[in-house]
C-alpha atoms as a PDB file:
ATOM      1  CA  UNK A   1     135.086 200.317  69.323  1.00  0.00           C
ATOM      2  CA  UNK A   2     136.106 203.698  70.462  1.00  0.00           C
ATOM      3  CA  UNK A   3     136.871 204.552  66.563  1.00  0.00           C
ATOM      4  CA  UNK A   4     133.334 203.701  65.832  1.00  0.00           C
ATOM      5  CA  UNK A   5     132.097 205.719  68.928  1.00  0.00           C
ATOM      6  CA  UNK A   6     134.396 208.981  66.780  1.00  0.00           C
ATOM      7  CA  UNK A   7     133.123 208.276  63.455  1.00  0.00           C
ATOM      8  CA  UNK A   8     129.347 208.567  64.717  1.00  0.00           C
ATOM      9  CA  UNK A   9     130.064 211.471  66.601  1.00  0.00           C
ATOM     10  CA  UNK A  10     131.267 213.418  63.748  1.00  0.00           C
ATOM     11  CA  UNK A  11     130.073 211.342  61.188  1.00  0.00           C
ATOM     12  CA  UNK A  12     128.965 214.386  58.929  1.00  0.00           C
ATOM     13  CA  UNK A  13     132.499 215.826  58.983  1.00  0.00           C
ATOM     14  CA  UNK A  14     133.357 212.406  58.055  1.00  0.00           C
ATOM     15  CA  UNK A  15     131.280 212.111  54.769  1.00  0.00           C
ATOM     16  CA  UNK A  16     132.753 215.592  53.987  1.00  0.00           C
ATOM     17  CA  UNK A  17     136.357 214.183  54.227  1.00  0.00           C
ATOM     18  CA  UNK A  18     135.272 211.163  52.159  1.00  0.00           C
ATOM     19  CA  UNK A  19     134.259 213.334  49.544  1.00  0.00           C
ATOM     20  CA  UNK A  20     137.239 215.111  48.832  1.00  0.00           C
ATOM     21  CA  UNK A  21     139.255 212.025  49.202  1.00  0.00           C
ATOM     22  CA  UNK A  22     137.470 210.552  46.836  1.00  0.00           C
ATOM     23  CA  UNK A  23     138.475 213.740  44.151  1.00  0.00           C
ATOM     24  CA  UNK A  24     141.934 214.388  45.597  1.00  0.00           C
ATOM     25  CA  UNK A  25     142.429 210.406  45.096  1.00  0.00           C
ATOM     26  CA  UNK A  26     141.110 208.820  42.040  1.00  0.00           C
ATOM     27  CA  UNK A  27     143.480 205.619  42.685  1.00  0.00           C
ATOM     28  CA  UNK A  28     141.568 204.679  45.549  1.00  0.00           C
ATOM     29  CA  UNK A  29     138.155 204.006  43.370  1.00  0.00           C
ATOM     30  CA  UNK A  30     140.393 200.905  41.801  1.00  0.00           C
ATOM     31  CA  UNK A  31     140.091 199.022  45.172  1.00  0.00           C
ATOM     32  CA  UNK A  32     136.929 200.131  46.117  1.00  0.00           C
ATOM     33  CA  UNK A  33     134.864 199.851  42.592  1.00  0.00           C
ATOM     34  CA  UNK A  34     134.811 196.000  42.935  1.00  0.00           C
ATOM     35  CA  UNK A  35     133.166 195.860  46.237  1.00  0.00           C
ATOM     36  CA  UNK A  36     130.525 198.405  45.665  1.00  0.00           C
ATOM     37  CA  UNK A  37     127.868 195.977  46.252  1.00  0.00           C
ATOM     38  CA  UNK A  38     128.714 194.492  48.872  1.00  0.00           C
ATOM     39  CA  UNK A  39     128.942 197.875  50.434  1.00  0.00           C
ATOM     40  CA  UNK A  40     125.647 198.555  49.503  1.00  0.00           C
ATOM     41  CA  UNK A  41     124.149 195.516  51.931  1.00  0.00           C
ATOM     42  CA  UNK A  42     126.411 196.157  54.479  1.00  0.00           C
ATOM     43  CA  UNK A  43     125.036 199.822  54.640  1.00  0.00           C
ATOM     44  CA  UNK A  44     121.437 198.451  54.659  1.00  0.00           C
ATOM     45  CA  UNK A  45     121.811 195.435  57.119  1.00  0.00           C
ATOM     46  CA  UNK A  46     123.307 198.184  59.569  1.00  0.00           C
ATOM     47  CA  UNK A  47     120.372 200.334  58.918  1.00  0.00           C
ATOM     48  CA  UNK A  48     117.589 197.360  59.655  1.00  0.00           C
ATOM     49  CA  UNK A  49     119.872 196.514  62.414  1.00  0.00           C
ATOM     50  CA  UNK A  50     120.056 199.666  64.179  1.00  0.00           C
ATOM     51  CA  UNK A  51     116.562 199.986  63.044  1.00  0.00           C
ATOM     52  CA  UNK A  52     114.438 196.555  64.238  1.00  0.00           C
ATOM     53  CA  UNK A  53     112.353 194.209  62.256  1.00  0.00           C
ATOM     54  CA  UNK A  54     108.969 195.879  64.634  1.00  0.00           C
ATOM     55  CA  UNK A  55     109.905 199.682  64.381  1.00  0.00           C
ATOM     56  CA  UNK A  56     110.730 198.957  60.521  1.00  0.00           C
ATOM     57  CA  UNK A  57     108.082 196.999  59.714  1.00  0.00           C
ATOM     58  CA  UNK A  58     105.215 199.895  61.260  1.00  0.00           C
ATOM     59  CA  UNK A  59     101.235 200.056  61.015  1.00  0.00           C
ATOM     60  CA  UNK A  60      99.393 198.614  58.036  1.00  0.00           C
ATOM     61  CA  UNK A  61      98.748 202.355  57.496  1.00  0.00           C
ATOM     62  CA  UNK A  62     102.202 203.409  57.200  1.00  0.00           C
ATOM     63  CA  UNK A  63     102.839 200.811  54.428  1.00  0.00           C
ATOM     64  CA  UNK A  64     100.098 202.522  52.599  1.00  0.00           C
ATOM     65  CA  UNK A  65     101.116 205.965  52.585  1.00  0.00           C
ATOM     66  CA  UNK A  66     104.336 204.429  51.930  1.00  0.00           C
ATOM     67  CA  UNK A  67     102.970 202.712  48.710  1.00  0.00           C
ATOM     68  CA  UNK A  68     101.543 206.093  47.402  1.00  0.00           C
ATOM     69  CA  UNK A  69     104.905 208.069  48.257  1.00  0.00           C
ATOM     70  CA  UNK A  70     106.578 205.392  46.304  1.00  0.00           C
ATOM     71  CA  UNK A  71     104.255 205.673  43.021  1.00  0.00           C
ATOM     72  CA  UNK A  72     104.417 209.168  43.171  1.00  0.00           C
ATOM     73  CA  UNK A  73     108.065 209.524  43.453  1.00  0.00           C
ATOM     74  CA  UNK A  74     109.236 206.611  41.177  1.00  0.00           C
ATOM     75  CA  UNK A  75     106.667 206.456  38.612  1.00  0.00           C
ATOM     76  CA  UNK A  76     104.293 209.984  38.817  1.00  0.00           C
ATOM     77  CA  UNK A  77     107.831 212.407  38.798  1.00  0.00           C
ATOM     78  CA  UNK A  78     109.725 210.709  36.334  1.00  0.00           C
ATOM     79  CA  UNK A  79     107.301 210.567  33.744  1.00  0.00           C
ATOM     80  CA  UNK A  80     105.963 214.205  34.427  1.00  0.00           C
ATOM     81  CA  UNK A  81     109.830 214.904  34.026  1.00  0.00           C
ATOM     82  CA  UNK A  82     109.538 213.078  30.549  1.00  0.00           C
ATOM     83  CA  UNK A  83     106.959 215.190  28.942  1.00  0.00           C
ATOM     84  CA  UNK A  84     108.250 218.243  29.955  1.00  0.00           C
ATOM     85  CA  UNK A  85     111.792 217.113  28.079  1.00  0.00           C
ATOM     86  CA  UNK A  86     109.858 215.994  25.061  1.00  0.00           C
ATOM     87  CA  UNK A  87     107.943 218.880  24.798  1.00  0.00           C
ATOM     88  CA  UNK A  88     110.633 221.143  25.254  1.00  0.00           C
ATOM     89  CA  UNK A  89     112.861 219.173  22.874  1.00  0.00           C
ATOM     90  CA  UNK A  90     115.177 217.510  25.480  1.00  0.00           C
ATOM     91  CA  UNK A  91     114.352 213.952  25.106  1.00  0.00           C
ATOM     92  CA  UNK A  92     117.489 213.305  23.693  1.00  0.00           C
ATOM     93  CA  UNK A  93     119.749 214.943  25.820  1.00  0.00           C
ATOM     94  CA  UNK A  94     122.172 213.250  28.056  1.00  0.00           C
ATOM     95  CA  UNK A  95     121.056 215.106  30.768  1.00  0.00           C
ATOM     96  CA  UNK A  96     117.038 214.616  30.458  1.00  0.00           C
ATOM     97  CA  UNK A  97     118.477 211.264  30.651  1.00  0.00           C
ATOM     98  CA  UNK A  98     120.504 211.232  33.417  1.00  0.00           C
ATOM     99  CA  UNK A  99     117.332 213.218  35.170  1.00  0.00           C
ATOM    100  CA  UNK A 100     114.706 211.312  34.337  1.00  0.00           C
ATOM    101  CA  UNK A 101     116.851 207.956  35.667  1.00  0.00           C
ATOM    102  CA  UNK A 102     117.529 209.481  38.841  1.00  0.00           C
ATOM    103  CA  UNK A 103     114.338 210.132  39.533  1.00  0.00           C
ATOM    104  CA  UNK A 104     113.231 206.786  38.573  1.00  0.00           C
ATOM    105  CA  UNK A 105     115.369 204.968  40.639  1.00  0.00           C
ATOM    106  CA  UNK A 106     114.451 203.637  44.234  1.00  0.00           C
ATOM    107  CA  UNK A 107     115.395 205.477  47.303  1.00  0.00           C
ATOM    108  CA  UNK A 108     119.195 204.895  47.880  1.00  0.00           C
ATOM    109  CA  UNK A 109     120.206 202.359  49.931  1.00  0.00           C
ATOM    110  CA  UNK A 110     122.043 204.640  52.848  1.00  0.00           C
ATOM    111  CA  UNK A 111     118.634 206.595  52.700  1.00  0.00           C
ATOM    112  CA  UNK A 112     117.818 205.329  56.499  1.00  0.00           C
ATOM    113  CA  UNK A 113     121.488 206.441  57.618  1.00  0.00           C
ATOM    114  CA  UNK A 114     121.131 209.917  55.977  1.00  0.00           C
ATOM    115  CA  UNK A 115     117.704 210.447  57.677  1.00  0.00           C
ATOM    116  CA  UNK A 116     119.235 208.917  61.221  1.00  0.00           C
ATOM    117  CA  UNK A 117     122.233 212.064  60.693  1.00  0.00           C
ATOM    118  CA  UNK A 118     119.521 214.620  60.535  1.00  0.00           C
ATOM    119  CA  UNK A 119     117.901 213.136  63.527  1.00  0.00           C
ATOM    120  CA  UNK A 120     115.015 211.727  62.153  1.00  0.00           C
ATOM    121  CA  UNK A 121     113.134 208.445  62.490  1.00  0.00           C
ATOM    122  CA  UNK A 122     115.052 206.068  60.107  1.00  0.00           C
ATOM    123  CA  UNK A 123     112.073 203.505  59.730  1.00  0.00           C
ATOM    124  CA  UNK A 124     109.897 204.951  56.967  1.00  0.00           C
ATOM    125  CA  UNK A 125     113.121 205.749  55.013  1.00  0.00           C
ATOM    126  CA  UNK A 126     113.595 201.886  55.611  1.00  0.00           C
ATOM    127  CA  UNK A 127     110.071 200.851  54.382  1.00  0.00           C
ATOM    128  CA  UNK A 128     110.406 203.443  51.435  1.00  0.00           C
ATOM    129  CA  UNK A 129     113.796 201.509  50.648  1.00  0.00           C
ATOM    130  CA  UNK A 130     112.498 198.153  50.435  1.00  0.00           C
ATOM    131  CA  UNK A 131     108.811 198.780  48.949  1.00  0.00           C
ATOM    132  CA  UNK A 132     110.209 201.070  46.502  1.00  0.00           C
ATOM    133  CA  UNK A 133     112.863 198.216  45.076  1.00  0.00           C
ATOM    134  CA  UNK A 134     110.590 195.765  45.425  1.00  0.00           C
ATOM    135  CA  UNK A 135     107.941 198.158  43.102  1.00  0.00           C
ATOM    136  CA  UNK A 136     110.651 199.350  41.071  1.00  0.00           C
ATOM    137  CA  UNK A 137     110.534 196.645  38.214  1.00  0.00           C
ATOM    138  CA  UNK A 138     107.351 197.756  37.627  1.00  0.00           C
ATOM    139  CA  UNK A 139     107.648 201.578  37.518  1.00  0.00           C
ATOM    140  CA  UNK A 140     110.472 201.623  35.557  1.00  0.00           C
ATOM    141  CA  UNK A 141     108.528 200.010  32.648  1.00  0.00           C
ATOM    142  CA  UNK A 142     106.722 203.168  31.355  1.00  0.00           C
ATOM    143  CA  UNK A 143     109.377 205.272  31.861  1.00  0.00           C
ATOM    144  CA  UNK A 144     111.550 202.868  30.164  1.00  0.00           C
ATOM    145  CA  UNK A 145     109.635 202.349  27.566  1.00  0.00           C
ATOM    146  CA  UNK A 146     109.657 206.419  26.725  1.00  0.00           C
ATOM    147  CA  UNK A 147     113.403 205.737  26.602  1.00  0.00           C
ATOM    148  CA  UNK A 148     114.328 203.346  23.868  1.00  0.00           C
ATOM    149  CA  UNK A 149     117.848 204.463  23.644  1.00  0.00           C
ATOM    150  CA  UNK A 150     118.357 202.818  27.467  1.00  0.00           C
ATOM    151  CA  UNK A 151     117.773 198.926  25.923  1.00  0.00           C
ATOM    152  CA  UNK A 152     116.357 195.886  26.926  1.00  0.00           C
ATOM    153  CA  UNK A 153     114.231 196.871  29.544  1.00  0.00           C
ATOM    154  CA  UNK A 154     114.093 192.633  30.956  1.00  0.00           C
ATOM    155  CA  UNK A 155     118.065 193.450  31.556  1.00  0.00           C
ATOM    156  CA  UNK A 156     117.371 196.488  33.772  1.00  0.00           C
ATOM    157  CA  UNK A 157     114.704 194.246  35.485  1.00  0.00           C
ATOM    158  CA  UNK A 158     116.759 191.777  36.342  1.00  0.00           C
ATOM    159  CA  UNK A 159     119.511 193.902  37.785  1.00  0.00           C
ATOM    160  CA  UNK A 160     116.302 195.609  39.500  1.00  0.00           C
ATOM    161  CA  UNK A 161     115.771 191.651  41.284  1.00  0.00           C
ATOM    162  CA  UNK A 162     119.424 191.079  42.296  1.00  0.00           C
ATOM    163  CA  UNK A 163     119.320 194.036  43.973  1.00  0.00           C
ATOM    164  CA  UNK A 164     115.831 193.487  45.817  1.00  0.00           C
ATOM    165  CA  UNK A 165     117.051 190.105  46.430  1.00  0.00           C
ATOM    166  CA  UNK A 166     120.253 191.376  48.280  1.00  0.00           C
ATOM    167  CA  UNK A 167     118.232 194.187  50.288  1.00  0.00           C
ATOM    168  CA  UNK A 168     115.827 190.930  50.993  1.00  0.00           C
ATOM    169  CA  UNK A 169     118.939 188.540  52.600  1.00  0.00           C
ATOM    170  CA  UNK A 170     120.557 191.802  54.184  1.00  0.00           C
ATOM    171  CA  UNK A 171     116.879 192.740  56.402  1.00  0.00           C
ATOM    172  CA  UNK A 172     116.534 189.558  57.046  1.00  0.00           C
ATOM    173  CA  UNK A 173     119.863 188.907  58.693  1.00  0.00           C
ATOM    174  CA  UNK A 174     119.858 192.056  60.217  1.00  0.00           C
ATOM    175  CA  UNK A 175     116.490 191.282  61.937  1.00  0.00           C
ATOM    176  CA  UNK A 176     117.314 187.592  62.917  1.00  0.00           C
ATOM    177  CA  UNK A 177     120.196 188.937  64.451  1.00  0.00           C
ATOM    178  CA  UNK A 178     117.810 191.909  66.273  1.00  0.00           C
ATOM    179  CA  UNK A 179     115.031 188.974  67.641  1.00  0.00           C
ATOM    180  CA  UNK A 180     117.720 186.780  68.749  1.00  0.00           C
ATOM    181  CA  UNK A 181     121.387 188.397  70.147  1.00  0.00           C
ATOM    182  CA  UNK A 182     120.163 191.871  70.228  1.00  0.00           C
ATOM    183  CA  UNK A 183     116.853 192.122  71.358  1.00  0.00           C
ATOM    184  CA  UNK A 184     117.684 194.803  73.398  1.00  0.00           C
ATOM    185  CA  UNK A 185     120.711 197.024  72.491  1.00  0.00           C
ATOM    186  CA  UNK A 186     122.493 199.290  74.311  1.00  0.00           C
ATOM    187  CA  UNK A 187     122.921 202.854  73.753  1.00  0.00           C
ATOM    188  CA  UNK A 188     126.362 202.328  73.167  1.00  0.00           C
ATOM    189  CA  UNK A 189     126.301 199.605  71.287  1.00  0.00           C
ATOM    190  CA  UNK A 190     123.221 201.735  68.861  1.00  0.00           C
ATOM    191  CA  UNK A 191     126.438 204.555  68.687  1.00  0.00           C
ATOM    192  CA  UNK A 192     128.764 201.777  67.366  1.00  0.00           C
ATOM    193  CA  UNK A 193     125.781 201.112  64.931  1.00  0.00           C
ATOM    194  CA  UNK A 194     125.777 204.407  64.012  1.00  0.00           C
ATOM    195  CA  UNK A 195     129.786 205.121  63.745  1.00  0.00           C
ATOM    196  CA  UNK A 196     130.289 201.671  61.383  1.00  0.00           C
ATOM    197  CA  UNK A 197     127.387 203.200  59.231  1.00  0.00           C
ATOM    198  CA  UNK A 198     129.139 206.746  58.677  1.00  0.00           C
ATOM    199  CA  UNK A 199     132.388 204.813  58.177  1.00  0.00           C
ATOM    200  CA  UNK A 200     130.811 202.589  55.304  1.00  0.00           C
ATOM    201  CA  UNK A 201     129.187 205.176  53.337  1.00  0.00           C
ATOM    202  CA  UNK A 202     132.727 207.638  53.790  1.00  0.00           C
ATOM    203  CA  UNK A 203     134.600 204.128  51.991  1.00  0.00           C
ATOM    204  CA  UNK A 204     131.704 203.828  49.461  1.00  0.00           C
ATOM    205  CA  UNK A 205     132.138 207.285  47.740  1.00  0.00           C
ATOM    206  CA  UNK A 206     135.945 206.105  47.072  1.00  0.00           C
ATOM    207  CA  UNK A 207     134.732 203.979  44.244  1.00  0.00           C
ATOM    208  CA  UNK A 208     131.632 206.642  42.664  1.00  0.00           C
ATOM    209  CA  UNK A 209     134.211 209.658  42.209  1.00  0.00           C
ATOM    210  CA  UNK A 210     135.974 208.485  39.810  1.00  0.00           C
ATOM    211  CA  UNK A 211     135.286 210.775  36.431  1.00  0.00           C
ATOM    212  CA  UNK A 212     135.319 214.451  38.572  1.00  0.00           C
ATOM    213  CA  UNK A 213     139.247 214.388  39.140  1.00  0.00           C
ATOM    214  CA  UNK A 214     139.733 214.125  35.438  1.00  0.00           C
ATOM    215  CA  UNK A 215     136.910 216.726  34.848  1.00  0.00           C
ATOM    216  CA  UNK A 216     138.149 218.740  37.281  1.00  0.00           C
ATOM    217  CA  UNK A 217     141.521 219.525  35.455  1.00  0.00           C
ATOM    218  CA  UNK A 218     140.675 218.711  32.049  1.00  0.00           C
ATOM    219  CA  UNK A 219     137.172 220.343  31.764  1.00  0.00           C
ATOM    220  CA  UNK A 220     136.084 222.459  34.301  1.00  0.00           C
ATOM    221  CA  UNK A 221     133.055 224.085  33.311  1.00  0.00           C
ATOM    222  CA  UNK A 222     131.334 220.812  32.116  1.00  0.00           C
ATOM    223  CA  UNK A 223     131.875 219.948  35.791  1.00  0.00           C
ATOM    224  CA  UNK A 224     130.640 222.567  36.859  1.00  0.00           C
ATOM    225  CA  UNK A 225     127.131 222.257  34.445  1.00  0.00           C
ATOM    226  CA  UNK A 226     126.980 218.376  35.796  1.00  0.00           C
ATOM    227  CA  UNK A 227     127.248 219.413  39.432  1.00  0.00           C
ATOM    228  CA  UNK A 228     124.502 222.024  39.466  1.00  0.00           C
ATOM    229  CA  UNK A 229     122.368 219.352  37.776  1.00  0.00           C
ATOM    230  CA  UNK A 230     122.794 216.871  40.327  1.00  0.00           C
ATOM    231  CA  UNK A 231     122.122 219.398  42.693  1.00  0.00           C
ATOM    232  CA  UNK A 232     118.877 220.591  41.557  1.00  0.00           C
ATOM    233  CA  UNK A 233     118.089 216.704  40.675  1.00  0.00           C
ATOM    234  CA  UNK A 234     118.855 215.888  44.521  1.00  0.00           C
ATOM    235  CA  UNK A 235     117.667 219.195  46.593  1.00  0.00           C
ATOM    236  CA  UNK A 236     115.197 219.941  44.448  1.00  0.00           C
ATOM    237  CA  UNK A 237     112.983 217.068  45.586  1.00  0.00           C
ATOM    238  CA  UNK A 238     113.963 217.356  49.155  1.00  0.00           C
ATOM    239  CA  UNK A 239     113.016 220.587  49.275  1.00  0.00           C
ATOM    240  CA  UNK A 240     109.832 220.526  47.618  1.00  0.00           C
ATOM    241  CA  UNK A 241     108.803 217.379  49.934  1.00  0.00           C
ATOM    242  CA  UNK A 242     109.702 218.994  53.122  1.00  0.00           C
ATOM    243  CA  UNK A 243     108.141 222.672  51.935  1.00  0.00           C
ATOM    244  CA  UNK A 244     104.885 219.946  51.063  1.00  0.00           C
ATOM    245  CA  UNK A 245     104.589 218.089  54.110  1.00  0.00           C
ATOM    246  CA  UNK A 246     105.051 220.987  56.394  1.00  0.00           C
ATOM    247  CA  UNK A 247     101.366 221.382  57.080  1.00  0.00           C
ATOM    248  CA  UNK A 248     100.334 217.722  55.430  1.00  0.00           C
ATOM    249  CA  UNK A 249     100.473 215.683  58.933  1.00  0.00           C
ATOM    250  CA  UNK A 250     103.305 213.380  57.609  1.00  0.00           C
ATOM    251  CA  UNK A 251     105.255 214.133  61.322  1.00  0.00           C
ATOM    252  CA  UNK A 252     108.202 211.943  62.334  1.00  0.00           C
ATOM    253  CA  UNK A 253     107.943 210.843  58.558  1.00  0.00           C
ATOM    254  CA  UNK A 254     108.795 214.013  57.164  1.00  0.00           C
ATOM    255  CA  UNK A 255     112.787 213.862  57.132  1.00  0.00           C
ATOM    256  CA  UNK A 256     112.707 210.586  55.484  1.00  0.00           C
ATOM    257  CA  UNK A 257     110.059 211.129  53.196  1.00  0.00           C
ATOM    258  CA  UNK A 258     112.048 214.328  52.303  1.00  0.00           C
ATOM    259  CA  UNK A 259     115.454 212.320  52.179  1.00  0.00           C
ATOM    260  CA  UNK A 260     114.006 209.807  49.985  1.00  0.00           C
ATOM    261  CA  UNK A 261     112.254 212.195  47.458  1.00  0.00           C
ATOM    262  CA  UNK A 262     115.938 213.224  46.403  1.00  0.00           C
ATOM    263  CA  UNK A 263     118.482 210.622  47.140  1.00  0.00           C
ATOM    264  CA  UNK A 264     117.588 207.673  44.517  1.00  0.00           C
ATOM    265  CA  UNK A 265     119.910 204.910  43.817  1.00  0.00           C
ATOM    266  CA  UNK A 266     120.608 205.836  40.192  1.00  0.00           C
ATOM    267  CA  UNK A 267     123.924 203.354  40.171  1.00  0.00           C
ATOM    268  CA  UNK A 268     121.536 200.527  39.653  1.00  0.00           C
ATOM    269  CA  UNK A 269     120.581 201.209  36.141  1.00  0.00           C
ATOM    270  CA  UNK A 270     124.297 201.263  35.248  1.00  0.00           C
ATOM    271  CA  UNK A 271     124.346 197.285  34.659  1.00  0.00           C
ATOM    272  CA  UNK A 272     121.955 197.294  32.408  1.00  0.00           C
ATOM    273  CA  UNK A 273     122.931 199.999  30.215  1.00  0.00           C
ATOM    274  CA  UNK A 274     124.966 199.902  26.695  1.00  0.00           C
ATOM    275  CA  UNK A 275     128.472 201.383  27.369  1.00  0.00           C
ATOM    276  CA  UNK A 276     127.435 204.543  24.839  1.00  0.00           C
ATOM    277  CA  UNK A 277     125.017 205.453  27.659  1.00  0.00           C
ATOM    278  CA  UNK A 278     127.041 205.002  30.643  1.00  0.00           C
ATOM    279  CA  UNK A 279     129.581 206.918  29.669  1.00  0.00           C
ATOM    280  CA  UNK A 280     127.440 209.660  29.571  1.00  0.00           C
ATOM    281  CA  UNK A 281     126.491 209.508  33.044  1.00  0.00           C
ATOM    282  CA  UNK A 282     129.438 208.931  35.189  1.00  0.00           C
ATOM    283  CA  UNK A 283     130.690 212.624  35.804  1.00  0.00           C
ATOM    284  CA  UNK A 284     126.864 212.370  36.803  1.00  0.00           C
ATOM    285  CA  UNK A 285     126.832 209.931  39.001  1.00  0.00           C
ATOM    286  CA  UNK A 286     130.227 210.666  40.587  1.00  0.00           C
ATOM    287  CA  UNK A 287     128.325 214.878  40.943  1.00  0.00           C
ATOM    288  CA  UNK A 288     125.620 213.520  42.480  1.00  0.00           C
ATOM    289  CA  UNK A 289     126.969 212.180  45.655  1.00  0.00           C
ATOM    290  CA  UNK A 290     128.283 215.554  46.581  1.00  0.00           C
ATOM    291  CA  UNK A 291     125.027 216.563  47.174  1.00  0.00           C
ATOM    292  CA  UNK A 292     124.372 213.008  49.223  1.00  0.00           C
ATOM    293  CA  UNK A 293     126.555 213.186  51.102  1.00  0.00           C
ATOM    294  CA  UNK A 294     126.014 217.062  51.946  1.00  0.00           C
ATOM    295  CA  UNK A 295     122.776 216.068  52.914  1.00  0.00           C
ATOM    296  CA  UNK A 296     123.313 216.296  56.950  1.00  0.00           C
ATOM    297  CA  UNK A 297     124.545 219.157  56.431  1.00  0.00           C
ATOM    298  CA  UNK A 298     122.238 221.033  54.095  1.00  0.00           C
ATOM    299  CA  UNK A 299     119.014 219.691  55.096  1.00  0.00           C
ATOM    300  CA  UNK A 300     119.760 218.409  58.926  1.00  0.00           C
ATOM    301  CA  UNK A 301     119.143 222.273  59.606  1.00  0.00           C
ATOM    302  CA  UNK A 302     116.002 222.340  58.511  1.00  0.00           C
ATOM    303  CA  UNK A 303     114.635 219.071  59.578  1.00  0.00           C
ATOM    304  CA  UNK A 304     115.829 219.781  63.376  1.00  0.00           C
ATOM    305  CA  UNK A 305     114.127 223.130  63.306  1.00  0.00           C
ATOM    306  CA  UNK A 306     110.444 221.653  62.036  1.00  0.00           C
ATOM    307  CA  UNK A 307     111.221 218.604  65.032  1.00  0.00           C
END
């Protein structure tokens, strides 16, 4: 218990330690890979449990602006993101493609943990998480459909329904478990929340850094290309969300509506996807968390200055 108490006391430092772990040892994504899911509920049944099935759950008026921040990050971005590329040319390119699937994808699943590190309220980053999977099979067919190359699009929808079905079981234990043995936590025991939350998400990057070891020491400046993409993919968005809402009334909402805008769960599409197109993305995906998991640290800044 006192290890969990550590890890969410310094549980920034932590996700920086995890990252370069996870490039100065590849080996380790061998035993992590193959529980990557189950990682995935874990992280979000300790977010709705630290959370609360009445604080998540919020006003009738929350769940609509929640509704229009989803369709206007999921569905409204991506495709504006699409015409630009095909207008430019870029259609084609891997990374249009990784792009426009990024932003796409529904808020990531340790979206409500991120936005509890900066010291916001992690509740609308919960009800963006769950409305914005549960939407997702439905966004994702325009954009899909501007992107023949991805496939099947009733493959990526099912993968789309496993995953909303796990998020589903994963709330719902996590708020049985809130209405019946914790109905009224402890600080402490909130702390232990936190610390076992930092310490899953510093075990999950293990397994998505894979491809930048080898990319580090084979080709460099291809890294180097794919990690100022994934930057601009993920801080762009936050940015330009917090910079929006700074006079738009969005209040406690702001860090997770800003944490959400950039973090997307873009690992989702990979089991739909032919091999030829996932082997495009992985120095992509495994980029991208650096800038996740920099998020306390980049943005927390900014969002503790505007509370």
């Amino acid at each position: 218990m006192s290890l969990l108490t550590a890890c969410a006391r310094h549980a920034r430092w932590l996700l920086i330690v995890a990252l370069v772990a996870g490039v100065a040892l590849p080996g380790a994504a061998v035993h992590v890979r193959p529980w990557l899911p189950e990682l995935v509920a874990l992280m979000l049944f300790l977010a709705a449990l630290r959370i609360g099935p009445r604080h998540a759950l919020g006003a009738l008026g929350d769940l609509r602006g929640t509704a229009f921040a989803v369709l206007a990050g999921q569905l409204v971005l991506p495709l504006a993101v699409l015409g630009v590329a095909a207008a430019a040319g870029w259609l084609d390119s891997p990374a249009a493609l990784a792009v426009v699937l990024v932003l796409a994808g529904s808020p990531l699943a340790g979206s409500p943990n991120l936005t509890m590190l900066v010291g916001g309220d992690p509740a609308p980053a919960l009800r963006l998480l769950i409305l914005g999977t549960a939407l997702l099979p439905l966004t994702v067919i325009p954009v899909f459909r501007l992107l023949p190359a991805l496939g099947d699009p009733a493959l990526v929808t099912a993968s789309v329904l496993r995953l909303l079905g796990t998020i589903a079981l994963a709330a719902a234990a996590a708020f049985a478990l809130r209405l019946s043995l914790l109905k009224a936590p402890s600080d402490r025991t909130l702390r232990r929340i936190d610390g076992l939350s930092a310490l899953t998400m510093a075990v999950m990057v293990l397994g998505l850094m894979a491809a930048v070891r080898p990319a580090l020491t084979e080709t460099p400046w291809r890294l180097v290309f794919w990690l100022a993409l994934a930057l601009a993919a993920n801080l762009g968005p936050q940015l330009a969300t917090a910079l929006a809402l700074r006079r738009g009334g969005a209040g406690p909402a702001r860090p997770a509506l800003s944490i959400a805008a950039g973090n997307r769960n873009i690992a989702l599409f990979l089991v739909a996807l032919p091999p030829e197109i996932t082997d495009q993305l992985l120095l992509f995906i495994g980029c991208y968390q650096v800038p996740i998991y920099m998020t306390p640290f980049l943005m927390g800044p900014l969002h503790r200055a505007r509370r």
